[in-house]
C-alpha atoms as a PDB file:
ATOM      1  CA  UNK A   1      -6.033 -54.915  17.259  1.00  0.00           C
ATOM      2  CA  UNK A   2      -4.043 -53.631  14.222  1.00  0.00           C
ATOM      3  CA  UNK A   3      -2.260 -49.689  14.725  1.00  0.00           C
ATOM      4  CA  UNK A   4      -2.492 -47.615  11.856  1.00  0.00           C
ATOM      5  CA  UNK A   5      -0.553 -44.788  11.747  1.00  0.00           C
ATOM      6  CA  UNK A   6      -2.273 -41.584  10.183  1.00  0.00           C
ATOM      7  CA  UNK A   7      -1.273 -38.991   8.241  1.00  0.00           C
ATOM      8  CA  UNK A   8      -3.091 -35.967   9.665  1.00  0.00           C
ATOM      9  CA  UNK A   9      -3.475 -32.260   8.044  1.00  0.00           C
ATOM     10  CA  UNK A  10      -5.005 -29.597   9.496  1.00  0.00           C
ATOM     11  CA  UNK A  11      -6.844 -27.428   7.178  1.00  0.00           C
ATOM     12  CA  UNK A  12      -7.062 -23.577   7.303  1.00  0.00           C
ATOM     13  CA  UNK A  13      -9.896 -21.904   5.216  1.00  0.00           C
ATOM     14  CA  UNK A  14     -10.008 -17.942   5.385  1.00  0.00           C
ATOM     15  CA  UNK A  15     -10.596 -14.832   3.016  1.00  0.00           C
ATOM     16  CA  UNK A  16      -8.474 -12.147   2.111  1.00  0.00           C
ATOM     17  CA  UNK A  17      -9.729  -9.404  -0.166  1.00  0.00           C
ATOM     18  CA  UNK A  18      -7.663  -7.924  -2.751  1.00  0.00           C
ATOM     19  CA  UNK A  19      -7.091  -6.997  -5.894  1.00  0.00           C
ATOM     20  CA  UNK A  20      -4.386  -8.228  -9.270  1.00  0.00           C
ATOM     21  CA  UNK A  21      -4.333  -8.167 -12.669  1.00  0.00           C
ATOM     22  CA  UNK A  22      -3.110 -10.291 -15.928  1.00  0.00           C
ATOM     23  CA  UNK A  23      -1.037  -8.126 -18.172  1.00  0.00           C
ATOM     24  CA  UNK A  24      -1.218 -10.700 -21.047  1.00  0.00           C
ATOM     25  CA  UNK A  25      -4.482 -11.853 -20.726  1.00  0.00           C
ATOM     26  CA  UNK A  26      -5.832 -13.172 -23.734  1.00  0.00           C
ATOM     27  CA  UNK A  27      -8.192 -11.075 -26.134  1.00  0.00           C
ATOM     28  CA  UNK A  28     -11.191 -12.836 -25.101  1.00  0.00           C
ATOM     29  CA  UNK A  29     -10.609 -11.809 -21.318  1.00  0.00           C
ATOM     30  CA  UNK A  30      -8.919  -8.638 -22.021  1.00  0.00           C
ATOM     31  CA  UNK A  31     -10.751  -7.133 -19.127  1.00  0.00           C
ATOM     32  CA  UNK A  32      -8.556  -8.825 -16.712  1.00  0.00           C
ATOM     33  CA  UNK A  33      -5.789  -6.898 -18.019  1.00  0.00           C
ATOM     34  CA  UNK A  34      -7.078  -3.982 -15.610  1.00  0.00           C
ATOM     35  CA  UNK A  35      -6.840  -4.132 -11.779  1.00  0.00           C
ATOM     36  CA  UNK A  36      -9.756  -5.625 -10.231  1.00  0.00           C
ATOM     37  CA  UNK A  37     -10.666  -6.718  -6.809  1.00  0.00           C
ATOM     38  CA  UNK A  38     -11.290 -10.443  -5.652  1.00  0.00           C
ATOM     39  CA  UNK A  39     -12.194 -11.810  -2.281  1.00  0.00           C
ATOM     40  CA  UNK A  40      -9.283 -14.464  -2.194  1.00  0.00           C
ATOM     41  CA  UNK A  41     -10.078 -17.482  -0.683  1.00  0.00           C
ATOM     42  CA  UNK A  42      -7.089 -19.228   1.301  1.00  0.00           C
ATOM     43  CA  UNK A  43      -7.393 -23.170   2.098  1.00  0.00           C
ATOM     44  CA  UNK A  44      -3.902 -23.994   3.389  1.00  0.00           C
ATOM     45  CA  UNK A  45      -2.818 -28.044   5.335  1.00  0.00           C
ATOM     46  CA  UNK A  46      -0.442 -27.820   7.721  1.00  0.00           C
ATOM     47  CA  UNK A  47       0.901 -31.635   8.318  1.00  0.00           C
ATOM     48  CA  UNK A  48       0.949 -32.973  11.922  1.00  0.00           C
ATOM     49  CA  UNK A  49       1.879 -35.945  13.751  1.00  0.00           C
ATOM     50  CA  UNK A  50      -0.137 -35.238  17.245  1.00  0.00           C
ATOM     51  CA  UNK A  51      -3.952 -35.344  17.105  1.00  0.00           C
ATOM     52  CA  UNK A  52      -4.807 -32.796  19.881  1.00  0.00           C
ATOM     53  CA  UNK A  53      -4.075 -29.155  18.255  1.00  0.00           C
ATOM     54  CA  UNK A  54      -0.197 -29.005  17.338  1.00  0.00           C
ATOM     55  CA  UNK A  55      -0.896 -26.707  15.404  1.00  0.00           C
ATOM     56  CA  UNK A  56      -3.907 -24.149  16.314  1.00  0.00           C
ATOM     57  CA  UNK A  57      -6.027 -23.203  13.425  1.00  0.00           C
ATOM     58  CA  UNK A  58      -7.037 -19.624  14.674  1.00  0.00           C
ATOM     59  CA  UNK A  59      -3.300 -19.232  15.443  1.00  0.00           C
ATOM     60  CA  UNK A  60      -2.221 -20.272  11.764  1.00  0.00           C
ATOM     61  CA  UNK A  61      -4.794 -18.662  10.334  1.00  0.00           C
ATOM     62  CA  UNK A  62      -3.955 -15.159  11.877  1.00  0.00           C
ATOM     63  CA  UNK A  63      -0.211 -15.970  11.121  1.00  0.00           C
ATOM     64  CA  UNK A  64      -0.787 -16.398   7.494  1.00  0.00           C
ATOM     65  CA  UNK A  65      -3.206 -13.032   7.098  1.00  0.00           C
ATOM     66  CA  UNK A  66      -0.775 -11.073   8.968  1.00  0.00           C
ATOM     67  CA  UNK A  67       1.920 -12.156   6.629  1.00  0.00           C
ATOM     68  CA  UNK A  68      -0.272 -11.177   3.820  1.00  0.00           C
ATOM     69  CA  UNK A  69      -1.228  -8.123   5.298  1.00  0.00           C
ATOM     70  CA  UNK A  70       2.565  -6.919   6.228  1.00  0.00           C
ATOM     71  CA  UNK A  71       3.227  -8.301   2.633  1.00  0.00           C
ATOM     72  CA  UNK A  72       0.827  -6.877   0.390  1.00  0.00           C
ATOM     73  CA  UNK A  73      -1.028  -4.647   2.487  1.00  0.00           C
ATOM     74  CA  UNK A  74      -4.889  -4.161   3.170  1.00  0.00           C
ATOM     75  CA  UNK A  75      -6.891  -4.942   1.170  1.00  0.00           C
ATOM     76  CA  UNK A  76      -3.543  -7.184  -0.565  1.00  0.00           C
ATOM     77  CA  UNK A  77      -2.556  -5.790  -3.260  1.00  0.00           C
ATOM     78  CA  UNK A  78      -0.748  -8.772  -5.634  1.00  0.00           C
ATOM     79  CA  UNK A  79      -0.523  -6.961  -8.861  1.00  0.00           C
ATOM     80  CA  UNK A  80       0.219  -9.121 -11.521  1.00  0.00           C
ATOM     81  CA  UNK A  81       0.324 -12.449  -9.312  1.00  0.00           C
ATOM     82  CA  UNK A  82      -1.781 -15.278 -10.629  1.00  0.00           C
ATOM     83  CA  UNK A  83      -3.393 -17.172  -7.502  1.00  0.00           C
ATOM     84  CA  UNK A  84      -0.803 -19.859  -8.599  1.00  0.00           C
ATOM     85  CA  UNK A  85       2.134 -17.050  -8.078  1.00  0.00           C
ATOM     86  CA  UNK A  86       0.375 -16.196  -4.444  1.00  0.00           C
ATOM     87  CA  UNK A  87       0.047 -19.652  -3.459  1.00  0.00           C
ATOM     88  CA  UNK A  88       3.113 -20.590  -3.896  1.00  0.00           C
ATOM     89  CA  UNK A  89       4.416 -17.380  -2.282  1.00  0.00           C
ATOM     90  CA  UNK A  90       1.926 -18.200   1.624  1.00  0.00           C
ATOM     91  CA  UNK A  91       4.096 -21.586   1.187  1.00  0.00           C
ATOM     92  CA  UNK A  92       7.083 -20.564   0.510  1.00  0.00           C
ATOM     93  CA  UNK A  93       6.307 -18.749   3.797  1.00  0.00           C
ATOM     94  CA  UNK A  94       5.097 -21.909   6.041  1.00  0.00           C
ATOM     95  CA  UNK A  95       7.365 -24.689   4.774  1.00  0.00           C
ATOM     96  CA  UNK A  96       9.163 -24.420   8.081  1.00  0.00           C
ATOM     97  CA  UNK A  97       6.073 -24.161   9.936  1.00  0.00           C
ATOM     98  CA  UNK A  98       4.458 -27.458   8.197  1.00  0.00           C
ATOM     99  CA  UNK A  99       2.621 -26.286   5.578  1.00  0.00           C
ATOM    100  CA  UNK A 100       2.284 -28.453   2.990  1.00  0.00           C
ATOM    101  CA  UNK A 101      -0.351 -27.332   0.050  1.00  0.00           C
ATOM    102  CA  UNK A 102      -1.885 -24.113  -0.611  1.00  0.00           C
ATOM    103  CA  UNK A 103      -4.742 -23.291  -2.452  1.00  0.00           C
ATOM    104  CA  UNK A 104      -6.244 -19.680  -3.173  1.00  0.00           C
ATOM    105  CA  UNK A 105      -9.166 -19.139  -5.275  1.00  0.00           C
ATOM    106  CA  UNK A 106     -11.178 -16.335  -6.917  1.00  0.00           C
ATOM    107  CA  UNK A 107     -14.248 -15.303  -5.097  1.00  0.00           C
ATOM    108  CA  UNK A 108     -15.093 -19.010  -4.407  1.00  0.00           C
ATOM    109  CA  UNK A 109     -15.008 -20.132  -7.930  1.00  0.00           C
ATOM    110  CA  UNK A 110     -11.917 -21.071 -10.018  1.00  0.00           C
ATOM    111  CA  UNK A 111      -8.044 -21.300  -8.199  1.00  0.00           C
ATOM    112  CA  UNK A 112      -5.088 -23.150  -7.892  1.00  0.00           C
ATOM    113  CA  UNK A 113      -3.643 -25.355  -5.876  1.00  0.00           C
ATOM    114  CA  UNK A 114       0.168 -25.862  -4.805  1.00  0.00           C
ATOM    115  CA  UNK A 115       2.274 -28.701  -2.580  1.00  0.00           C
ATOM    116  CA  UNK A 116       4.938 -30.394  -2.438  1.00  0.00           C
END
């Protein structure tokens, strides 16, 4: 019988609430120049090479909303960050940890996603 070797992610899926805005948003959105509040959706993959938890998912996910918690505070406040911008930012944070792609959308809808 043939090995295969896997590449295995562990995905994290959470909510943060909080609120941003978009200075230079265009005329037809103009509303979004003003703060408003979002729940943020977090899906985050963490690469591993073990299949039997090397990396928790309750742990990571508690890792990452404390960091964005001590960050931006509660609820987050990410004033003019796009969900690009915050993305980026949560991995920035985990690269040494293993993170590998972030994604953070708008109350479930529209988002972004960011990897290596």
């Amino acid at each position: 019988m043939e090995t295969f070797e896997f590449v295995k992610t562990v995905i994290l899926d959470f909510d943060v609430v909080g609120f941003h805005h978009y200075p230079e948003a265009p005329e037809q959105v103009e509303f979004l120049q003003h703060n408003h509040r979002h729940i943020f959706r977090i899906r985050a993959g963490y690469e591993v090479k073990d299949s039997n938890r090397e990396k928790e998912i309750f742990i990571q996910q508690d890792l990452l909303t404390e960091y964005l918690h001590e960050s931006y505070g509660y609820p987050c406040i990410f004033g003019s960050m796009s969900c690009e911008m915050i993305a980026e930012d949560i991995l920035q944070f985990g690269l040494e940890d293993g993170l590998v792609w972030v994604e953070v959308f708008e109350d479930g809808r529209g988002g972004a996603r960011v990897e290596l």
